[in-house]
Structures are given as structure tokens and as C-alpha cells.
PDB file of N, CA and C in Angstrom:
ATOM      1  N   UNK A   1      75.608 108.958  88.403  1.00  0.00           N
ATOM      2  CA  UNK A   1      75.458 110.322  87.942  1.00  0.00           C
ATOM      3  C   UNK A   1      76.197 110.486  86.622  1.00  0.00           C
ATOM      4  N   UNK A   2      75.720 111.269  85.641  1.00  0.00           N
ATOM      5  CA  UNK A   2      76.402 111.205  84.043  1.00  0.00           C
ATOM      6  C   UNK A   2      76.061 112.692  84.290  1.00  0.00           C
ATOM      7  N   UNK A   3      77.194 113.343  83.465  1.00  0.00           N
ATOM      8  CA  UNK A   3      77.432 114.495  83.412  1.00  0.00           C
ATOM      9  C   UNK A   3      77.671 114.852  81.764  1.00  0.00           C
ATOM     10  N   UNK A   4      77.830 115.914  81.337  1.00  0.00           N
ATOM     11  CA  UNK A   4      77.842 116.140  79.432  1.00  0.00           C
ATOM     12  C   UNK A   4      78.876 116.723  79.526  1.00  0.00           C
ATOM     13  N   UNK A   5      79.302 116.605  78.081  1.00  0.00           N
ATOM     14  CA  UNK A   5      80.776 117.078  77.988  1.00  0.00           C
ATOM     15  C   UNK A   5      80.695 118.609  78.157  1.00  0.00           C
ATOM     16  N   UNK A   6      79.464 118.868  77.726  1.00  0.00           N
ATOM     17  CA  UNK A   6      79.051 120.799  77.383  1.00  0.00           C
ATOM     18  C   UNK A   6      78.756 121.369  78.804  1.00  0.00           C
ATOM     19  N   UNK A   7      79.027 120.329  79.592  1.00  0.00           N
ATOM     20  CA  UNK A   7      79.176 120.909  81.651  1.00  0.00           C
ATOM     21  C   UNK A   7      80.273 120.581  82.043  1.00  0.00           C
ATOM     22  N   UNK A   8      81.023 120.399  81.248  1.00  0.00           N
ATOM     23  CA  UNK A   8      83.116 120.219  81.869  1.00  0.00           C
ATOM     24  C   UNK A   8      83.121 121.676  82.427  1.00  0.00           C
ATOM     25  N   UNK A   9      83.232 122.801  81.240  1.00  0.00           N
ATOM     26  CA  UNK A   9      83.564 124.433  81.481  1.00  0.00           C
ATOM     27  C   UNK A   9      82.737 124.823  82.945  1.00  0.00           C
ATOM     28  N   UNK A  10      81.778 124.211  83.091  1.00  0.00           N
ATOM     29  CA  UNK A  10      80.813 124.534  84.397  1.00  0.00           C
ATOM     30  C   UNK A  10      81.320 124.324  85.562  1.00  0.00           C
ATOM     31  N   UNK A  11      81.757 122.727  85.399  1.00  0.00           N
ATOM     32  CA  UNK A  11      82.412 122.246  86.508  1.00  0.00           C
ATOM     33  C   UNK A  11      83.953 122.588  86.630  1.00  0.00           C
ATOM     34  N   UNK A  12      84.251 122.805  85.914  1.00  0.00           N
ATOM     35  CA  UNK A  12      85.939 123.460  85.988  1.00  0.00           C
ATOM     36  C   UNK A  12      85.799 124.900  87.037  1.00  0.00           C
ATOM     37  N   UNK A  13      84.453 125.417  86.501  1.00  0.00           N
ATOM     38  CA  UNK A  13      84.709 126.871  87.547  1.00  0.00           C
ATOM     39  C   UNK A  13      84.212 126.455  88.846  1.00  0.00           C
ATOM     40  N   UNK A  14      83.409 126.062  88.530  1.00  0.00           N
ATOM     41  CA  UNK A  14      82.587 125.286  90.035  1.00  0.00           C
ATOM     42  C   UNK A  14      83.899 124.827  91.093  1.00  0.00           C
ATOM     43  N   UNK A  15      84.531 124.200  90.590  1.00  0.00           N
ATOM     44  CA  UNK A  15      85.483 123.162  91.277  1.00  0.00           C
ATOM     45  C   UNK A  15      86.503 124.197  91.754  1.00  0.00           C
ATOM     46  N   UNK A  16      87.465 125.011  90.776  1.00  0.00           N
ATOM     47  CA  UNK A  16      88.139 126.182  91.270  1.00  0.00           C
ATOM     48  C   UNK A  16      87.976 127.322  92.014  1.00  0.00           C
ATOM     49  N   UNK A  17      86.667 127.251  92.059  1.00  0.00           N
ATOM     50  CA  UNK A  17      85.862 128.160  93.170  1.00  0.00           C
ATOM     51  C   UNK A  17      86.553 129.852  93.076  1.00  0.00           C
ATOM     52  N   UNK A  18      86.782 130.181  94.327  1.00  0.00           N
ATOM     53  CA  UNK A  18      87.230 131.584  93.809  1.00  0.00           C
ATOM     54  C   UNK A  18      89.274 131.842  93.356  1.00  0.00           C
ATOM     55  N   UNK A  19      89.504 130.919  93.416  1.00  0.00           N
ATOM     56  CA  UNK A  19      91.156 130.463  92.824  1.00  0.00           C
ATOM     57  C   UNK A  19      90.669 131.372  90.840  1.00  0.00           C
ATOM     58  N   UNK A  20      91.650 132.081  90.605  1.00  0.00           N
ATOM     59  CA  UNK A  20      91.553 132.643  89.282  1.00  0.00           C
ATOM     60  C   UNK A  20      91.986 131.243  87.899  1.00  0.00           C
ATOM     61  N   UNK A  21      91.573 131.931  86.857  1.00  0.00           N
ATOM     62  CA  UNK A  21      92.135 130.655  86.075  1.00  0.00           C
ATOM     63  C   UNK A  21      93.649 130.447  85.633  1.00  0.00           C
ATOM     64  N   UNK A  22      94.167 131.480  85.819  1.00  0.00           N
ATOM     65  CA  UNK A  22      95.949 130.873  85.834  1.00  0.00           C
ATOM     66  C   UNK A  22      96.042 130.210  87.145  1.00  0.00           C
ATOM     67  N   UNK A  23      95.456 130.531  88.181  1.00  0.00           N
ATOM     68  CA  UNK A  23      95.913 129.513  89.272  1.00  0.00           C
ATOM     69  C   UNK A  23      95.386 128.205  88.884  1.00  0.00           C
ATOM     70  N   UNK A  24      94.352 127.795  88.980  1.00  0.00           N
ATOM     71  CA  UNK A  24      93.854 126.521  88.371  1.00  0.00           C
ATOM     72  C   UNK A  24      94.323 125.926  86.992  1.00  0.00           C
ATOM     73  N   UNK A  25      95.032 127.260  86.344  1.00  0.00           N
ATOM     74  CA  UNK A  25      95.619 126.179  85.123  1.00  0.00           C
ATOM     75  C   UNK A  25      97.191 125.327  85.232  1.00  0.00           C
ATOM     76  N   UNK A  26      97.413 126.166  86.036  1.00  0.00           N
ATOM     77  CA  UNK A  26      98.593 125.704  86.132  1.00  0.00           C
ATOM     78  C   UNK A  26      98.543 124.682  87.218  1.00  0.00           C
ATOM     79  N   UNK A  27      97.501 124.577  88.210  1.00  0.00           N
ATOM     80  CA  UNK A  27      97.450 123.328  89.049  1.00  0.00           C
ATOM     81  C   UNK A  27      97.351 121.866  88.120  1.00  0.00           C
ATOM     82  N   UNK A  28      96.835 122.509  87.018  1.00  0.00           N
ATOM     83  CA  UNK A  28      95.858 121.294  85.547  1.00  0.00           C
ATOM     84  C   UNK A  28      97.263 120.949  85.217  1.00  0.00           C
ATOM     85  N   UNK A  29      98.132 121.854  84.669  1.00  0.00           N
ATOM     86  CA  UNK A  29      99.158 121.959  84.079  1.00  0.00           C
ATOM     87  C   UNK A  29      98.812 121.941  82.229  1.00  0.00           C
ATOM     88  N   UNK A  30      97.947 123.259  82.350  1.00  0.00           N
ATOM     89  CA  UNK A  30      97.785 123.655  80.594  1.00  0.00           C
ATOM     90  C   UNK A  30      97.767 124.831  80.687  1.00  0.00           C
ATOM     91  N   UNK A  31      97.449 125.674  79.866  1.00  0.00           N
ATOM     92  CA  UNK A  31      97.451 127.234  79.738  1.00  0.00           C
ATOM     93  C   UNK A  31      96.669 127.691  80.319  1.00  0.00           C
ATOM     94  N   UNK A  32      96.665 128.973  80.264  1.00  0.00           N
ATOM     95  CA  UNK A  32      95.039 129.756  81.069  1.00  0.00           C
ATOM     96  C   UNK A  32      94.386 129.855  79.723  1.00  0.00           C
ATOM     97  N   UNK A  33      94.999 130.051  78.682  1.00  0.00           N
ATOM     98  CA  UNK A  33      93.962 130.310  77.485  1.00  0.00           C
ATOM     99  C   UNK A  33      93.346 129.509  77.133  1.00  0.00           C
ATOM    100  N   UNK A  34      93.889 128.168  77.495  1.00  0.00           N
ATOM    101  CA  UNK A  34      93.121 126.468  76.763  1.00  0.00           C
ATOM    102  C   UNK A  34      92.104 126.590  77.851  1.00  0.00           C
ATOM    103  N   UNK A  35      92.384 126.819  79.679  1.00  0.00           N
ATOM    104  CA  UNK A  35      91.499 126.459  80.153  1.00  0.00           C
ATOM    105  C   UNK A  35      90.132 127.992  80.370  1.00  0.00           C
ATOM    106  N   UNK A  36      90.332 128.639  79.896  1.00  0.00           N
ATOM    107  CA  UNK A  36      89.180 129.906  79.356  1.00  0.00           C
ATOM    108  C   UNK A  36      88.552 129.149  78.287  1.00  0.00           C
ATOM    109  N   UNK A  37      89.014 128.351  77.152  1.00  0.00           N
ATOM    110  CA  UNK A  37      88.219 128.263  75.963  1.00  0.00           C
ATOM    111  C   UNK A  37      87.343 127.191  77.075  1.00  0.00           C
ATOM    112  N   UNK A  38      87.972 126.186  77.401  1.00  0.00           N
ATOM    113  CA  UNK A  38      86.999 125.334  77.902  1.00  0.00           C
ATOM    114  C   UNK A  38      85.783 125.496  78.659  1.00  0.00           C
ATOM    115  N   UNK A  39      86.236 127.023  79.609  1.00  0.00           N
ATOM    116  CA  UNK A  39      85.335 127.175  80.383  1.00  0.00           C
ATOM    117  C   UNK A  39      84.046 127.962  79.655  1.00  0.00           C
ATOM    118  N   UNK A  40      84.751 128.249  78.245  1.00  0.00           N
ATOM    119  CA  UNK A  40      83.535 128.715  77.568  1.00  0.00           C
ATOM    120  C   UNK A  40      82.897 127.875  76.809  1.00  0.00           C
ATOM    121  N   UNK A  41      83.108 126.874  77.322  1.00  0.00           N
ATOM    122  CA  UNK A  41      82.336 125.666  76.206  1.00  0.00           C
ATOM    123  C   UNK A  41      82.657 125.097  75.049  1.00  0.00           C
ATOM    124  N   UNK A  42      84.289 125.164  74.844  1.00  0.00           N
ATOM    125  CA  UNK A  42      84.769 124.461  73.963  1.00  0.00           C
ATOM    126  C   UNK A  42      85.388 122.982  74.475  1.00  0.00           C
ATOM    127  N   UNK A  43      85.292 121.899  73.487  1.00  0.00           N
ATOM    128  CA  UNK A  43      85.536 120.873  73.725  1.00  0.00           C
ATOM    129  C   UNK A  43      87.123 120.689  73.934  1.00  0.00           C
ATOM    130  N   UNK A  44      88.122 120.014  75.215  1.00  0.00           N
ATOM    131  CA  UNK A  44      89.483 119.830  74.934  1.00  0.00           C
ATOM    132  C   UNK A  44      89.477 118.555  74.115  1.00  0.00           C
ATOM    133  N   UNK A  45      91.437 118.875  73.840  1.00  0.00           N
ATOM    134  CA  UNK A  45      91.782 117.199  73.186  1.00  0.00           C
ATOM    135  C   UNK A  45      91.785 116.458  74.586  1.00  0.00           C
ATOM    136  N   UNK A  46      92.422 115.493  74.233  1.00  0.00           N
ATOM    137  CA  UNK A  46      92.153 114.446  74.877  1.00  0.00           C
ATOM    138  C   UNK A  46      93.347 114.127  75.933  1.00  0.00           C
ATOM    139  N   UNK A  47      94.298 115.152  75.745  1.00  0.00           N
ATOM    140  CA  UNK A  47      95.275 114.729  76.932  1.00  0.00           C
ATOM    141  C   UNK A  47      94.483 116.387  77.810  1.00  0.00           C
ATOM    142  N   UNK A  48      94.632 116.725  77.150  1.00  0.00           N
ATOM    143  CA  UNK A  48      93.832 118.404  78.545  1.00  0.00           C
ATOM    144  C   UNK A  48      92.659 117.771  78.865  1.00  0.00           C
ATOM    145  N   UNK A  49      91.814 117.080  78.444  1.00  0.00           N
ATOM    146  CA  UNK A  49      90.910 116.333  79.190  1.00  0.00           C
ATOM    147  C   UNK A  49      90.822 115.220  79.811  1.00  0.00           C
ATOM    148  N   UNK A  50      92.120 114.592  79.661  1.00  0.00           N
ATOM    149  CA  UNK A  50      92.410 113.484  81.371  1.00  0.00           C
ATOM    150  C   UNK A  50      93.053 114.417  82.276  1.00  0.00           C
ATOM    151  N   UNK A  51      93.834 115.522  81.878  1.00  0.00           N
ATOM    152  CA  UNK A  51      94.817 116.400  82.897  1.00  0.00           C
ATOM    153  C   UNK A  51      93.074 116.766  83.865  1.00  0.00           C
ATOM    154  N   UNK A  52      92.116 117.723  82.905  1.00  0.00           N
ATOM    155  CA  UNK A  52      90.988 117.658  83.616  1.00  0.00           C
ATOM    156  C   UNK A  52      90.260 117.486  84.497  1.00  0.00           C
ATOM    157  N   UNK A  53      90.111 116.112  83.986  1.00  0.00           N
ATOM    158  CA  UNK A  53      89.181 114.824  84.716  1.00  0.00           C
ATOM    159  C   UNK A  53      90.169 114.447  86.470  1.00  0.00           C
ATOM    160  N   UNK A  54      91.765 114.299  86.310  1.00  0.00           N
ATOM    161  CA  UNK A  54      92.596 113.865  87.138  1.00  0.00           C
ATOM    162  C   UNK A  54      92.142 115.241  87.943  1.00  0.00           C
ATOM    163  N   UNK A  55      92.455 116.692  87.540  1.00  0.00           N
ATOM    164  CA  UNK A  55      92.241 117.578  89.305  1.00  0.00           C
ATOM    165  C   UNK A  55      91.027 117.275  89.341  1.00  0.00           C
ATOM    166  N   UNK A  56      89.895 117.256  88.601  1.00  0.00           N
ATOM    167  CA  UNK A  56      88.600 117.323  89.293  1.00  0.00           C
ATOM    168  C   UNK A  56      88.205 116.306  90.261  1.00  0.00           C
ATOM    169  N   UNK A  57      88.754 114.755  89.906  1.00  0.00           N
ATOM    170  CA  UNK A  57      88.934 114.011  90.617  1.00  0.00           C
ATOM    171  C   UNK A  57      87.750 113.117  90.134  1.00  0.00           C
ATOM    172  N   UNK A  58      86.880 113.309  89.165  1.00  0.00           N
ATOM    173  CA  UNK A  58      86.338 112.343  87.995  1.00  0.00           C
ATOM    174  C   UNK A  58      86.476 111.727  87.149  1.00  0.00           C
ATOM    175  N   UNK A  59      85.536 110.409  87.042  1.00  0.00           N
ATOM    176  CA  UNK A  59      85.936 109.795  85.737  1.00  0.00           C
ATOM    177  C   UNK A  59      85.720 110.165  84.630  1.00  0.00           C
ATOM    178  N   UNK A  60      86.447 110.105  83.368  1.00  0.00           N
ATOM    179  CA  UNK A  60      86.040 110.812  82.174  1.00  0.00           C
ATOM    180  C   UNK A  60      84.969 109.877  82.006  1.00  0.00           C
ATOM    181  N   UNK A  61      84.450 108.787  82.154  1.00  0.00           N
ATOM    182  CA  UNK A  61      83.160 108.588  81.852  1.00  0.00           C
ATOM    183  C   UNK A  61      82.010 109.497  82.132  1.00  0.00           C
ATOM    184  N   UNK A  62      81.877 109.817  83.199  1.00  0.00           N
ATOM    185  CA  UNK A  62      80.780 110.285  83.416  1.00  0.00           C
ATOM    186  C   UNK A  62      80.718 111.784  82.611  1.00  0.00           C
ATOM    187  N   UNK A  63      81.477 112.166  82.072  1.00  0.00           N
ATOM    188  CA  UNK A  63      81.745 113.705  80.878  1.00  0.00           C
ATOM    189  C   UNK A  63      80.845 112.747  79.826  1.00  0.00           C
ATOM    190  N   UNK A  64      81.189 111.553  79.321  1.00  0.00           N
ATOM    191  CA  UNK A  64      81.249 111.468  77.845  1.00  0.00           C
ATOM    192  C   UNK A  64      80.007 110.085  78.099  1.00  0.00           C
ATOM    193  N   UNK A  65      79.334 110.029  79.128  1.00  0.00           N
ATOM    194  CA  UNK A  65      78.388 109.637  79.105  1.00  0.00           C
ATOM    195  C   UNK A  65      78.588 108.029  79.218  1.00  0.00           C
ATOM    196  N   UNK A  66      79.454 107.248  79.049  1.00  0.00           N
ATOM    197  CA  UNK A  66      79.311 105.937  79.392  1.00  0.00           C
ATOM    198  C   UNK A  66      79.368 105.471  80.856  1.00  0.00           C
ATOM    199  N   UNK A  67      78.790 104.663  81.007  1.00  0.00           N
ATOM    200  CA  UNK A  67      78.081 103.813  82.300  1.00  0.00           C
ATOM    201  C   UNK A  67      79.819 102.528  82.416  1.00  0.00           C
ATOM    202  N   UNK A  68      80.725 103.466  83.476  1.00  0.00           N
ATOM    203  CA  UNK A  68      81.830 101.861  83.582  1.00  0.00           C
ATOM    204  C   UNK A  68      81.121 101.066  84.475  1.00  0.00           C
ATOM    205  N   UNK A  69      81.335  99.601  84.152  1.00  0.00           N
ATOM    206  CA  UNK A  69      81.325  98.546  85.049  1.00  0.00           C
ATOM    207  C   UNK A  69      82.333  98.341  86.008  1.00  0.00           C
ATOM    208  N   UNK A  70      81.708  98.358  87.082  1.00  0.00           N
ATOM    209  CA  UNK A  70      83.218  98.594  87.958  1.00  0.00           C
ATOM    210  C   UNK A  70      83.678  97.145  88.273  1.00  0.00           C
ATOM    211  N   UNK A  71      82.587  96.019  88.082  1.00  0.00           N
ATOM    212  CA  UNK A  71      82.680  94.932  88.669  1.00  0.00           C
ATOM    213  C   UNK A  71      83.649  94.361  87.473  1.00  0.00           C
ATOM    214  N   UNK A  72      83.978  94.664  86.701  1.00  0.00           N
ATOM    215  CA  UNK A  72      85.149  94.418  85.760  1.00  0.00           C
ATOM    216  C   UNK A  72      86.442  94.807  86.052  1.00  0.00           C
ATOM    217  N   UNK A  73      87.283  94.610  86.499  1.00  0.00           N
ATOM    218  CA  UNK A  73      88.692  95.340  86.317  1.00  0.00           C
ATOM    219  C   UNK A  73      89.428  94.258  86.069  1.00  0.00           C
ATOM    220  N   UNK A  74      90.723  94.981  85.307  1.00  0.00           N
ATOM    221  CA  UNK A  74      92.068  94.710  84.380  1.00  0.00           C
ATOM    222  C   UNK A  74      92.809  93.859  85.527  1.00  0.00           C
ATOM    223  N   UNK A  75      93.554  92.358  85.576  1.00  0.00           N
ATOM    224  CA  UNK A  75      94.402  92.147  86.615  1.00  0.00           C
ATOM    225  C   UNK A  75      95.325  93.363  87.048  1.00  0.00           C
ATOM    226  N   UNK A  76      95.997  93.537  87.793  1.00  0.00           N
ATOM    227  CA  UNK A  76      97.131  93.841  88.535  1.00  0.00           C
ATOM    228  C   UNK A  76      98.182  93.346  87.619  1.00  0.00           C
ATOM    229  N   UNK A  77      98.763  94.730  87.311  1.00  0.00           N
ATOM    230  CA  UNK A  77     100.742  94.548  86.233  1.00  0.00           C
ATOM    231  C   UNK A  77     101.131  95.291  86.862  1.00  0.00           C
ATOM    232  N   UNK A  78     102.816  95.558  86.279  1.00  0.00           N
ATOM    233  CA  UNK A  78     103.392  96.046  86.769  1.00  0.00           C
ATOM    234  C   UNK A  78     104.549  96.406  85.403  1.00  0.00           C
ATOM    235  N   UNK A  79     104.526  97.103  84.926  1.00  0.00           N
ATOM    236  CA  UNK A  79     105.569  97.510  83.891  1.00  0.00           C
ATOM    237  C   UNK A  79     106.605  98.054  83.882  1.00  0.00           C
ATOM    238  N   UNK A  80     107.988  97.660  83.935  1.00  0.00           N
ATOM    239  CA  UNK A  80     109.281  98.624  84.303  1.00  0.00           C
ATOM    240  C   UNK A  80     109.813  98.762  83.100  1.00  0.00           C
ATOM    241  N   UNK A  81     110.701  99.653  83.015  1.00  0.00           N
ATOM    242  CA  UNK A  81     111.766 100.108  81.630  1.00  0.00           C
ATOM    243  C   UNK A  81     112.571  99.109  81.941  1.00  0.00           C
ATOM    244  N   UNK A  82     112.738  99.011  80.614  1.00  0.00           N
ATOM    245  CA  UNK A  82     114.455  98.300  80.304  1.00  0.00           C
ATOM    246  C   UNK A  82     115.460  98.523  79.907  1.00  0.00           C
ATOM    247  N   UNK A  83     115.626  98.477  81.196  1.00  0.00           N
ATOM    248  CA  UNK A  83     117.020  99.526  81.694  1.00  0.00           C
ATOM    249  C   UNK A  83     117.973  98.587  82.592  1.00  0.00           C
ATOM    250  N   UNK A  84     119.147  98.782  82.888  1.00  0.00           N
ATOM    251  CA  UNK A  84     120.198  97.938  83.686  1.00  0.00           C
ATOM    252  C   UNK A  84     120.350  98.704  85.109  1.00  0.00           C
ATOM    253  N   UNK A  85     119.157  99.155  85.738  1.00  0.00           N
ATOM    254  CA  UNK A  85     119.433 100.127  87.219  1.00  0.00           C
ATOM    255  C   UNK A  85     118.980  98.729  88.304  1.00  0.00           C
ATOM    256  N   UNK A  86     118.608  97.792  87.864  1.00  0.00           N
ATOM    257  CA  UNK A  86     118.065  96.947  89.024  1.00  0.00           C
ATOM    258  C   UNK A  86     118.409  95.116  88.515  1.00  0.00           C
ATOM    259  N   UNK A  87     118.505  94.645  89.206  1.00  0.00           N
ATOM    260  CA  UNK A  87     118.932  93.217  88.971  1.00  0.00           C
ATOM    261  C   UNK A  87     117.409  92.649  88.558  1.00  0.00           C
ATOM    262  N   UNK A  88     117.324  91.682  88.202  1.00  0.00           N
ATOM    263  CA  UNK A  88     116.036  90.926  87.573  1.00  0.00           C
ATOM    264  C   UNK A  88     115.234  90.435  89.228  1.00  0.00           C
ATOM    265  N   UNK A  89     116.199  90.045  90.004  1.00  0.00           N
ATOM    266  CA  UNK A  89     115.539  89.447  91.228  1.00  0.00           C
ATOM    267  C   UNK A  89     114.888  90.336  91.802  1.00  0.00           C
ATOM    268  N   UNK A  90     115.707  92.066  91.898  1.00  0.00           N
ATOM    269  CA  UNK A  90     114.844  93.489  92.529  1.00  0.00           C
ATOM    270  C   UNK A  90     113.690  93.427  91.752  1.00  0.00           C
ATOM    271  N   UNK A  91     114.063  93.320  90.492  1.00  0.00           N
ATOM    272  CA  UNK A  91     112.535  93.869  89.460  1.00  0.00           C
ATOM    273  C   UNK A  91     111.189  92.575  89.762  1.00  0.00           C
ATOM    274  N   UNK A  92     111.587  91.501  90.055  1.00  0.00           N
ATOM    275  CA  UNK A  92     111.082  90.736  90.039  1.00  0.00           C
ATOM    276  C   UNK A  92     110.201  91.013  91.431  1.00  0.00           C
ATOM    277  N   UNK A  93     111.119  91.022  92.821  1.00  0.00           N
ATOM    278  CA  UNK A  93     110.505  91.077  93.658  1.00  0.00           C
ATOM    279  C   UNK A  93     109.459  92.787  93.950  1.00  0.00           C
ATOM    280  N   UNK A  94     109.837  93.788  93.451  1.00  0.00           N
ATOM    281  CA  UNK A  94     109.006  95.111  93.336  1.00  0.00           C
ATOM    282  C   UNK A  94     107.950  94.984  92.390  1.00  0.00           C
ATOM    283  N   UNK A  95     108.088  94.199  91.544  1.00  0.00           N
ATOM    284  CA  UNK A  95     106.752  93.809  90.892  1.00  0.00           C
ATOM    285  C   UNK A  95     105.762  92.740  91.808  1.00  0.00           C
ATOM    286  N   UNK A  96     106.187  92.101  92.954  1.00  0.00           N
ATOM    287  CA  UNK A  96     105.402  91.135  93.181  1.00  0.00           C
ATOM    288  C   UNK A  96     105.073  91.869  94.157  1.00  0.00           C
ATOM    289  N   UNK A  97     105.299  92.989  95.131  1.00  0.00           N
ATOM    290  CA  UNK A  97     105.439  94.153  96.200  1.00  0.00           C
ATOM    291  C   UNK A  97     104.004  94.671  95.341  1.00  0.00           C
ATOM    292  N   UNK A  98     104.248  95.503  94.524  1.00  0.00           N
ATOM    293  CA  UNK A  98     103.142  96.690  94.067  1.00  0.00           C
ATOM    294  C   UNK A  98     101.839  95.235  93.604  1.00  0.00           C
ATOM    295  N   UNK A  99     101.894  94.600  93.167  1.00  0.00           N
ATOM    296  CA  UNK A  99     100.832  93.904  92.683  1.00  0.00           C
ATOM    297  C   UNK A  99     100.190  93.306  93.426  1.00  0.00           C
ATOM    298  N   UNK A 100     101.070  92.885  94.736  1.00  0.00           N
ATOM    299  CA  UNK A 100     100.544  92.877  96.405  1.00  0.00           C
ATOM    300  C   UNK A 100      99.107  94.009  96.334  1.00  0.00           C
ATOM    301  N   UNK A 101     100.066  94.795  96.607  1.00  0.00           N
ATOM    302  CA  UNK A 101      99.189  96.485  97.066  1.00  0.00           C
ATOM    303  C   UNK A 101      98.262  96.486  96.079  1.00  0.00           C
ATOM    304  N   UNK A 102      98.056  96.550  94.715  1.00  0.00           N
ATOM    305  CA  UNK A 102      97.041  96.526  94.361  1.00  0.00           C
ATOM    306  C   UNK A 102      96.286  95.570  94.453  1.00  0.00           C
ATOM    307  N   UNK A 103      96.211  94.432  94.423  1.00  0.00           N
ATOM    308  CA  UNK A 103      95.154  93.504  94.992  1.00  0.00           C
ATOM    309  C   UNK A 103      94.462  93.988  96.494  1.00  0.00           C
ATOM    310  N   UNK A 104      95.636  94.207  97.330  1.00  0.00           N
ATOM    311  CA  UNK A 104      94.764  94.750  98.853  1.00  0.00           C
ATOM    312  C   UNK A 104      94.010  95.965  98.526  1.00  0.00           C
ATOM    313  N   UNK A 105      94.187  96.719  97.944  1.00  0.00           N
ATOM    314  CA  UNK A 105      93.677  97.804  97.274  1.00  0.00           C
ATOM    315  C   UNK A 105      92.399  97.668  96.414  1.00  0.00           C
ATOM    316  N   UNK A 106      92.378  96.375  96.005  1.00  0.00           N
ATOM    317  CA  UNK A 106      91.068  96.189  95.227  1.00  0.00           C
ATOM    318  C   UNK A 106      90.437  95.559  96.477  1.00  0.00           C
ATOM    319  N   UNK A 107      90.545  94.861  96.923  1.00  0.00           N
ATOM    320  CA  UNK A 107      89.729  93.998  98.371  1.00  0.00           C
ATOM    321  C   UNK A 107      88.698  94.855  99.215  1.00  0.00           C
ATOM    322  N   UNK A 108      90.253  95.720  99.638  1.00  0.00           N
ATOM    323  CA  UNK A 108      89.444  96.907 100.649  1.00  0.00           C
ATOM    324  C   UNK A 108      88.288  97.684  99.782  1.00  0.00           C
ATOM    325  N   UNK A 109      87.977  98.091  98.342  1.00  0.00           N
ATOM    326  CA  UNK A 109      87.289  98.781  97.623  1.00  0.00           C
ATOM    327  C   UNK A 109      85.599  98.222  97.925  1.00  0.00           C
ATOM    328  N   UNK A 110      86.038  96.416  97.564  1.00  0.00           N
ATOM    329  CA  UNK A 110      85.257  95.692  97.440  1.00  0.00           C
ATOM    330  C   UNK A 110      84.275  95.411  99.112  1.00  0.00           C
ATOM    331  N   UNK A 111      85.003  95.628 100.087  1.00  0.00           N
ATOM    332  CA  UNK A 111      83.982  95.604 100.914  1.00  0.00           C
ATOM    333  C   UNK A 111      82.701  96.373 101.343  1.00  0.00           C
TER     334      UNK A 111
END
């Protein structure tokens, strides 16, 4: 299913149903005025339109029209700050923990 960017404002009300738009904006976490322009058919930038895409619970692809391949995905990382709160062996082993989980996480998708 592909959706247009000029049916975001559609689906924003659609989705919030009878919730007003300060309630839903602040669930987004942007203004009520950014999310009124949108719902009138103005285009957001690009961080109010992943905030967007994340409550609606869509991919921004399908707004902006590209077809993802799902049978493609990025390995499994794990990126920490560098910072002195954890010994190299913790960081080491919580990185090998979450990269666990996402692999089982891709498996289960895949069946």
C-alpha cells in the first residue's frame, strides 16, 4: 500500500479520531499549530515527520512513495557513548545481549 505525502494531514485526523489536536500534538511531541498546518496540507520538515510516521505507526516510505525491500536489512550494532560508566567487558557483553535480541527478532519476523 503507498500512500502521498498530500494524505499525511488525512491520516493524522483519521488516526486521532475524536482526541482534539493539542491532545494528539503533544502525544507527537510538536505544537498544535505545526500539527493544524499539516492537517491542512502542508508539508512537515523532516524531524515532525518521523515524530509523525513513529505515532502513526508507519513507514515513512509509504508517505513518500518508495517501495522498501524488506528482504534487505542492515546487520545488527550496537552503539554506546564513550563514557567511563561501564567496564569494556559490561559493554562488550550488553552489546553481544541486544544483538542476540535483534537477530531473534529478525528470525521470528522471518517466519
Amino acid at each position: 500500500m503507498s500512500l502521498q505525502i498530500q494524505k499525511l494531514g488525512a491520516r493524522i485526523v483519521e488516526h486521532r479520531g475524536p482526541s482534539g489536536v493539542r491532545a494528539a500534538a503533544a502525544e507527537i511531541g510538536v505544537s498544535s499549530a505545526t500539527l493544524s498546518r499539516i492537517e491542512n496540507g502542508h508539508v512537515p520538515d523532516l524531524d515532525t515527520f518521523a515524530k509523525i510516521c513513529s505515532w502513526l505507526g508507519e513507514d515513512p516510505a509509504l508517505f513518500l512513495g518508495i517501495e522498501a525491500d524488506r528482504s534487505v536489512r542492515p546487520p545488527p550494532t550496537v552503539h554506546m557513548r564513550k563514557k567511563n560508566t561501564t567496564t569494556v567487558e559490561t559493554a562488550t557483553a550488553l552489546g553481544a545481549m541486544i544483538v542476540a535480541v535483534q537477530n531473534a527478532i529478525i528470525a521470528r519476523e522471518e517466519l
